[in-house]
Protein backbone atom coordinates (compact mmCIF):
# COMPACT_ATOMS: atom_id res chain seq x y z
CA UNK A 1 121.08 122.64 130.06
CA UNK A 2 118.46 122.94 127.40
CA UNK A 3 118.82 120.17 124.53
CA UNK A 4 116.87 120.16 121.71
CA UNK A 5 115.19 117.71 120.83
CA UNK A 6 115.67 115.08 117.57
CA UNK A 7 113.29 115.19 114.97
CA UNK A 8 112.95 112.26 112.55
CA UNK A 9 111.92 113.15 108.98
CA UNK A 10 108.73 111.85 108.45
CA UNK A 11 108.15 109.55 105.70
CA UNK A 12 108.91 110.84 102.16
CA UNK A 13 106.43 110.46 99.22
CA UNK A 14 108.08 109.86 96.24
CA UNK A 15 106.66 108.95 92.40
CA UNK A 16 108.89 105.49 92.73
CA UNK A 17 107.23 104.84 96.27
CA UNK A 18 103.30 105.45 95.10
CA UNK A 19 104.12 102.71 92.43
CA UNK A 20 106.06 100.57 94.34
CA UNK A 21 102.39 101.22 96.78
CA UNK A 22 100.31 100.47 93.21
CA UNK A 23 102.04 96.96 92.19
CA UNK A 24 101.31 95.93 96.13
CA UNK A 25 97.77 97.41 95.51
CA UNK A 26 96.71 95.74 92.02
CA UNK A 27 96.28 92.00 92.83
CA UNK A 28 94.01 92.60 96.05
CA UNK A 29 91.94 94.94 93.94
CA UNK A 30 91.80 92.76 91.19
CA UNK A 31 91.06 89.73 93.63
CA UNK A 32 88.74 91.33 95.55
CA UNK A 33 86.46 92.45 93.05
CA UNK A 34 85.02 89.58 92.50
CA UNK A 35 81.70 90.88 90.44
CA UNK A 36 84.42 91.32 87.33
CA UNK A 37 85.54 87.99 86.94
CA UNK A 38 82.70 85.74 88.36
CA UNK A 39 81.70 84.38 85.13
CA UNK A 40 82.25 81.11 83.09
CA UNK A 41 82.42 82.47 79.44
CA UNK A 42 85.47 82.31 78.23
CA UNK A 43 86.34 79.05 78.64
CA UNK A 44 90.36 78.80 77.78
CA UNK A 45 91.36 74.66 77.48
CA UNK A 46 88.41 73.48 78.90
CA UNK A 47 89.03 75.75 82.46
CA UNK A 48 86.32 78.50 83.02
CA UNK A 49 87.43 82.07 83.33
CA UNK A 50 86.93 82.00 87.19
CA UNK A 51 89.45 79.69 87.72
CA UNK A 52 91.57 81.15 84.93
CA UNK A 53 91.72 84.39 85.71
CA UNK A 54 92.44 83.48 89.28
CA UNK A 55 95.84 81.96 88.33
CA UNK A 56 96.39 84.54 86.19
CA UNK A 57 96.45 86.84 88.73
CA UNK A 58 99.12 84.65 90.86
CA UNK A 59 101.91 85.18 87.79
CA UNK A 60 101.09 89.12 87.55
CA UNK A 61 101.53 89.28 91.37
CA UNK A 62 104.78 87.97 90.97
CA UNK A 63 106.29 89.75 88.50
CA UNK A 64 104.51 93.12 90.03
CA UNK A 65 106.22 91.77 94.05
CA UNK A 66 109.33 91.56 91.74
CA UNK A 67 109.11 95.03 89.85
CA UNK A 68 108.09 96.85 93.67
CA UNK A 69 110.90 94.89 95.13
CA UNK A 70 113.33 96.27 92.68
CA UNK A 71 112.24 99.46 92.51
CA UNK A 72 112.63 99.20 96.64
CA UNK A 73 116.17 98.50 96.66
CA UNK A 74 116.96 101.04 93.81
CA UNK A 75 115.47 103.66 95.77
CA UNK A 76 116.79 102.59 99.34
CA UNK A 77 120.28 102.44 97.50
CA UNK A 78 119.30 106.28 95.86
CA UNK A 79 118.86 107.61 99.35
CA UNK A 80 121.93 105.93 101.29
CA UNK A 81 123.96 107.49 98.01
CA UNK A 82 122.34 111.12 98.81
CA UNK A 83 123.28 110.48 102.56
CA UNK A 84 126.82 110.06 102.22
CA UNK A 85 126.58 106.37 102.04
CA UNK A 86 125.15 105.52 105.51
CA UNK A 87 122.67 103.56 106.24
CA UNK A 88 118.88 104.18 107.25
């Protein structure tokens, strides 16, 4: 008795999942490049552009988590749709 064996799609590539993969990406780049933004000049309410910038980047992060997040669940609920309506 010969079965054959399951075979799990591998993981799919879409345009929605590369920038879902890009607004993860951005703030560790932008964080981690630390030659762009180690600088006092300009100074915006008396708080030098390192610091600035820093907590800049901690609102953008958020709203780019919440943008990936969304796009997420649109595109999980996209593919249960295609499948019939079952889950992963």
């Amino acid at each position: 008795m010969s079965q054959t064996p399951q075979t799990t799609p591998g993981p799919v590539v879409t345009p929605v999942r590369v920038v879902i993969g890009l607004c993860l990406l951005a703030p560790f780049v932008a964080m981690l490049w630390v030659g762009s933004y180690a600088k006092t000049d300009p100074v915006v309410i008396g708080i030098p552009f390192f610091y600035w910038y820093q907590m800049l980047w901690v609102l953008i992060s958020t709203v780019l988590t919440m943008v990936a997040y969304k796009l997420w669940q649109r595109d999980q609920r996209a593919r249960s749709d295609r499948k019939g309506g079952a889950e992963q």
